[in-house]
C-alpha atoms as a PDB file:
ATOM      1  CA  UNK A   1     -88.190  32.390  57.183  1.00  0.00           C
ATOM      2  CA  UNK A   2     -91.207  32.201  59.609  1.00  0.00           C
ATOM      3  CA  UNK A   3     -94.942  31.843  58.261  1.00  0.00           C
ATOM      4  CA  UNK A   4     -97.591  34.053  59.003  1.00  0.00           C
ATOM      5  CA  UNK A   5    -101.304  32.139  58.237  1.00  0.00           C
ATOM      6  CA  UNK A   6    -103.488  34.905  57.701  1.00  0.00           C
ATOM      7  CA  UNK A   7    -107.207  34.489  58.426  1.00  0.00           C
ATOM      8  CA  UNK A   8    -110.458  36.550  58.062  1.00  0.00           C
ATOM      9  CA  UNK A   9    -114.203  36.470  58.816  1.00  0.00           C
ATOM     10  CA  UNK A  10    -114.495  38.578  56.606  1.00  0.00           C
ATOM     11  CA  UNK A  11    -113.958  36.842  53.407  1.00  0.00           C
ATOM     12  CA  UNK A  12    -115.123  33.173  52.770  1.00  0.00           C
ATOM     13  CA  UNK A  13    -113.580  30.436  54.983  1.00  0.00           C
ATOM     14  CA  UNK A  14    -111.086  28.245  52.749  1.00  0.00           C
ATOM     15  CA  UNK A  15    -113.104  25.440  51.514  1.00  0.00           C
ATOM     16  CA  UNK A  16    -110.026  22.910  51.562  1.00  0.00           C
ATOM     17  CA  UNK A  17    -106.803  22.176  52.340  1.00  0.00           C
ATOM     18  CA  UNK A  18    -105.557  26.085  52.431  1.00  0.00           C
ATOM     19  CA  UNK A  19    -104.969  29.076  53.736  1.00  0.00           C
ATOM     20  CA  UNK A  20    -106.838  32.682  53.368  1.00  0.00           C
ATOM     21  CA  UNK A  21    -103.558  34.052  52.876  1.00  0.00           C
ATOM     22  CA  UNK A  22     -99.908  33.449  54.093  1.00  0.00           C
ATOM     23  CA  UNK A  23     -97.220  36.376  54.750  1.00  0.00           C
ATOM     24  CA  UNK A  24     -93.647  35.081  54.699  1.00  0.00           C
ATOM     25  CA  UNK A  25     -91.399  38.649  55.471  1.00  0.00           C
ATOM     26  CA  UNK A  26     -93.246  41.518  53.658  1.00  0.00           C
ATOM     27  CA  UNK A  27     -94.462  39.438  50.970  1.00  0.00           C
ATOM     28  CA  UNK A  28     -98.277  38.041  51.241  1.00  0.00           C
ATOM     29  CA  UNK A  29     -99.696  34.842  49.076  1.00  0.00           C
ATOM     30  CA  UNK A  30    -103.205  35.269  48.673  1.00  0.00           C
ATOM     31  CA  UNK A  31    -105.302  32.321  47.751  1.00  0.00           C
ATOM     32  CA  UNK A  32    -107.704  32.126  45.126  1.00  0.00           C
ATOM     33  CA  UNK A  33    -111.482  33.700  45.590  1.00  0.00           C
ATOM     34  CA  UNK A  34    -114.326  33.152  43.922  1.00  0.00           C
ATOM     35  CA  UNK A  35    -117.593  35.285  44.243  1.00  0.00           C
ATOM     36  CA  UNK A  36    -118.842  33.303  47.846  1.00  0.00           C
ATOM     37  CA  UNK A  37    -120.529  35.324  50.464  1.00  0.00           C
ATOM     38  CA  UNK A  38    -118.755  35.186  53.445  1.00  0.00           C
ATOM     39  CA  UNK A  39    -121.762  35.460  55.674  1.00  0.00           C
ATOM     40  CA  UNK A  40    -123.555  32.438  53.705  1.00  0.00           C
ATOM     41  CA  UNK A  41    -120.795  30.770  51.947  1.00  0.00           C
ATOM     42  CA  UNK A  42    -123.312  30.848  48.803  1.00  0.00           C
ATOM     43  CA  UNK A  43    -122.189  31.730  45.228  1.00  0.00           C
ATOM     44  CA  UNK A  44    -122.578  35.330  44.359  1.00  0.00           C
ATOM     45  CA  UNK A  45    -123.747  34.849  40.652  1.00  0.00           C
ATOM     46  CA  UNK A  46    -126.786  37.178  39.958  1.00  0.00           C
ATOM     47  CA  UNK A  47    -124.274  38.740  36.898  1.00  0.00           C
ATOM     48  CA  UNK A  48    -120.629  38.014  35.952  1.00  0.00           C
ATOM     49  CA  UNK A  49    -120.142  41.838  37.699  1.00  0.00           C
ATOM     50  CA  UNK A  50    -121.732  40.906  40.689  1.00  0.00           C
ATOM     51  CA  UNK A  51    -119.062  37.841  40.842  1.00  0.00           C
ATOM     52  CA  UNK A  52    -116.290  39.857  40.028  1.00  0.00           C
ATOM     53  CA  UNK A  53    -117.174  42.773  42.505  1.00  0.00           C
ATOM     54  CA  UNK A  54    -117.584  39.727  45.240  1.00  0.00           C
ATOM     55  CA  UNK A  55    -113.631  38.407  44.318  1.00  0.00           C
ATOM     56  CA  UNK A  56    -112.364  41.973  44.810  1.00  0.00           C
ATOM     57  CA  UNK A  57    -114.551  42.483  47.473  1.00  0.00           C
ATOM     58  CA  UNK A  58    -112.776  39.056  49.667  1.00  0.00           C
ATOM     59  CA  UNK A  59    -109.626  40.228  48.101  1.00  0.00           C
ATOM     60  CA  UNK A  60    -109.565  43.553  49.502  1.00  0.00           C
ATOM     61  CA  UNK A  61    -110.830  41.537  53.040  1.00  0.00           C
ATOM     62  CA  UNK A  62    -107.909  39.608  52.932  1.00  0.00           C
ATOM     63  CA  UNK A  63    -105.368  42.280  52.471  1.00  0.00           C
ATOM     64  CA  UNK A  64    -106.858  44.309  55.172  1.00  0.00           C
ATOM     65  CA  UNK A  65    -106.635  41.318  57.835  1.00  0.00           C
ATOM     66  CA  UNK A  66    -102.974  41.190  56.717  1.00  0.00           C
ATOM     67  CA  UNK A  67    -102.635  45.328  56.719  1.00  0.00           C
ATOM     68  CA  UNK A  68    -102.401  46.048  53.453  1.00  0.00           C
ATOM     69  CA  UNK A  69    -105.091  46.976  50.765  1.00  0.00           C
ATOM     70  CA  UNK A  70    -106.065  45.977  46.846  1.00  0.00           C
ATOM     71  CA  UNK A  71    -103.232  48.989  46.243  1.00  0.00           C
ATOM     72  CA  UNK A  72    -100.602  46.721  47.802  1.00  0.00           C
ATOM     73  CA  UNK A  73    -101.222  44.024  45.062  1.00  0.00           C
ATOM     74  CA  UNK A  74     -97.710  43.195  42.594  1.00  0.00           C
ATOM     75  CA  UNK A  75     -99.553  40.214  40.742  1.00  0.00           C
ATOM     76  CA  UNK A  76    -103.196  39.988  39.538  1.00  0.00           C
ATOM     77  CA  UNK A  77    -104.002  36.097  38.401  1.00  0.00           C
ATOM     78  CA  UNK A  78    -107.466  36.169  36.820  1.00  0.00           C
ATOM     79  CA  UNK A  79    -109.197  32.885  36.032  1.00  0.00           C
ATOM     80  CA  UNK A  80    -112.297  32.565  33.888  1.00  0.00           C
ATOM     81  CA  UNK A  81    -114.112  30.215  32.353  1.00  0.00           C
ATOM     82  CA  UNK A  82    -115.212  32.051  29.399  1.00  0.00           C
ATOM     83  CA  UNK A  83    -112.780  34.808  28.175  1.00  0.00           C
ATOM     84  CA  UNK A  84    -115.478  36.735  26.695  1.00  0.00           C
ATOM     85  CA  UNK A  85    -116.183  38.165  30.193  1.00  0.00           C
ATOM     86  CA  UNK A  86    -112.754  40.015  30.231  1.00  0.00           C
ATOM     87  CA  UNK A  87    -114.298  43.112  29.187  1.00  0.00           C
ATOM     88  CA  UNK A  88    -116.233  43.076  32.553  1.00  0.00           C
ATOM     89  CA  UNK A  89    -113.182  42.338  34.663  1.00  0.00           C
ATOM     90  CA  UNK A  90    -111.174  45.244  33.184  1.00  0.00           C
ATOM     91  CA  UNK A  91    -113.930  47.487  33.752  1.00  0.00           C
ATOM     92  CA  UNK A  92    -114.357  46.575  37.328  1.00  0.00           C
ATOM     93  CA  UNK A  93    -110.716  46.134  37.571  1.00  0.00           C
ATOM     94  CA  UNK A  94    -110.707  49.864  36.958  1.00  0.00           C
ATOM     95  CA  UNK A  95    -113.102  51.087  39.807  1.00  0.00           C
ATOM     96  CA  UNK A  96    -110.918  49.188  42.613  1.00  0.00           C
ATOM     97  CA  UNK A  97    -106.751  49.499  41.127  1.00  0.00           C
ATOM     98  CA  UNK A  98    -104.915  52.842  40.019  1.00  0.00           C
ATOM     99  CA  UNK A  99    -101.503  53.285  38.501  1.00  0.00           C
ATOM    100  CA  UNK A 100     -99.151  52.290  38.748  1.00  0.00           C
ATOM    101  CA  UNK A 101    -101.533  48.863  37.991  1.00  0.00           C
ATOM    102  CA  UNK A 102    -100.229  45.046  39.056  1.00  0.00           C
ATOM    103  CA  UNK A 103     -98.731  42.777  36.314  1.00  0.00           C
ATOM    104  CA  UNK A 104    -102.125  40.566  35.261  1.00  0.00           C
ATOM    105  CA  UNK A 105    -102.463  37.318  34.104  1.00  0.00           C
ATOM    106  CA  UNK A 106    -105.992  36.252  32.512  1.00  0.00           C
ATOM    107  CA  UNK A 107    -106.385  32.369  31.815  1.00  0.00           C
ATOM    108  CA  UNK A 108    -108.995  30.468  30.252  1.00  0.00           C
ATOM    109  CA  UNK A 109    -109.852  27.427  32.453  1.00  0.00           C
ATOM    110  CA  UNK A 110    -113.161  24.923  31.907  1.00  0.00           C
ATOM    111  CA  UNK A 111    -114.146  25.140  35.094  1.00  0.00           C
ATOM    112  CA  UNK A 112    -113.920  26.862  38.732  1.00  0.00           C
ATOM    113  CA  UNK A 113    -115.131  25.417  42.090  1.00  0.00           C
ATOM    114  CA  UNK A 114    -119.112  25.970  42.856  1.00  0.00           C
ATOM    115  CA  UNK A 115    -119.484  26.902  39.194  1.00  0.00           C
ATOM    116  CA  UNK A 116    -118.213  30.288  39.479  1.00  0.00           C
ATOM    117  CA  UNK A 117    -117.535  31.936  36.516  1.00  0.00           C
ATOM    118  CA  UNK A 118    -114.253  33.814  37.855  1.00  0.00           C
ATOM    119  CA  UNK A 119    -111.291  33.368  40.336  1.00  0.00           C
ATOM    120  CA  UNK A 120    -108.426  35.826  41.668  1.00  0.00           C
ATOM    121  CA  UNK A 121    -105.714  35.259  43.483  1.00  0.00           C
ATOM    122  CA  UNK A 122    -102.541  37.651  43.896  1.00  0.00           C
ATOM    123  CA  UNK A 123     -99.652  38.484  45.528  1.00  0.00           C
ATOM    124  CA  UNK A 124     -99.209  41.785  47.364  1.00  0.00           C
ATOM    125  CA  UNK A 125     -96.102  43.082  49.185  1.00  0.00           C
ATOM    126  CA  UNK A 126     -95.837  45.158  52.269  1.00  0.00           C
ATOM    127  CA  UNK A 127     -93.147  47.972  53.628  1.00  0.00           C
END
């Protein structure tokens, strides 16, 4: 099946070895955001809401460039480093997905790149 490399200005330029996204048939890989600006590639941190508005914010970027939306989303994977903070993600969670909701995962991790405090990534399907 052919590969699709899906790329944005709008959300931060990968800051490795990686694609913003990748669509293989209706299916689209999204990689994993943290709260950067995408006009400054600088950390978003003023509050853990301010980073997780930022990650669904270059979320939603990403599934527009590939012509979906945060709606087309299956699978939700949800990385912080302190779980305490999940309160905050469910609540914003809730101002940007409806039912029928994606299946979630929330893990636990020591650290994230920059020192964010949170990282998404998800899968979303098309058609």
């Amino acid at each position: 099946m052919q590969r699709e490399i899906i790329r944005t200005p709008d959300a931060p330029a990968a800051i490795g070895t990686y694609s913003q996204a990748v669509r293989v048939g209706d299916t689209i890989y999204l990689s994993g955001q943290i709260p950067l600006d995408p006009a400054t590639m600088q950390l978003d941190n003023a509050s853990i809401g301010a980073e997780v508005e930022r990650v669904f914010g270059n979320l939603a970027a990403v599934c527009k460039a590939a012509g979906g939306s945060l709606a087309d989303i299956i699978k939700l994977n949800v990385f912080l480093t302190d779980m305490a903070n999940f309160p905050v993600v469910n609540e914003v969670m809730g101002r940007h997905f409806h039912e029928p909701f994606p299946a979630r995962a929330a893990i636990g991790v020591a650290a994230l790149p920059r020192g964010a405090r949170v990282e998404m990534d998800a899968v979303m399907v098309l058609g």
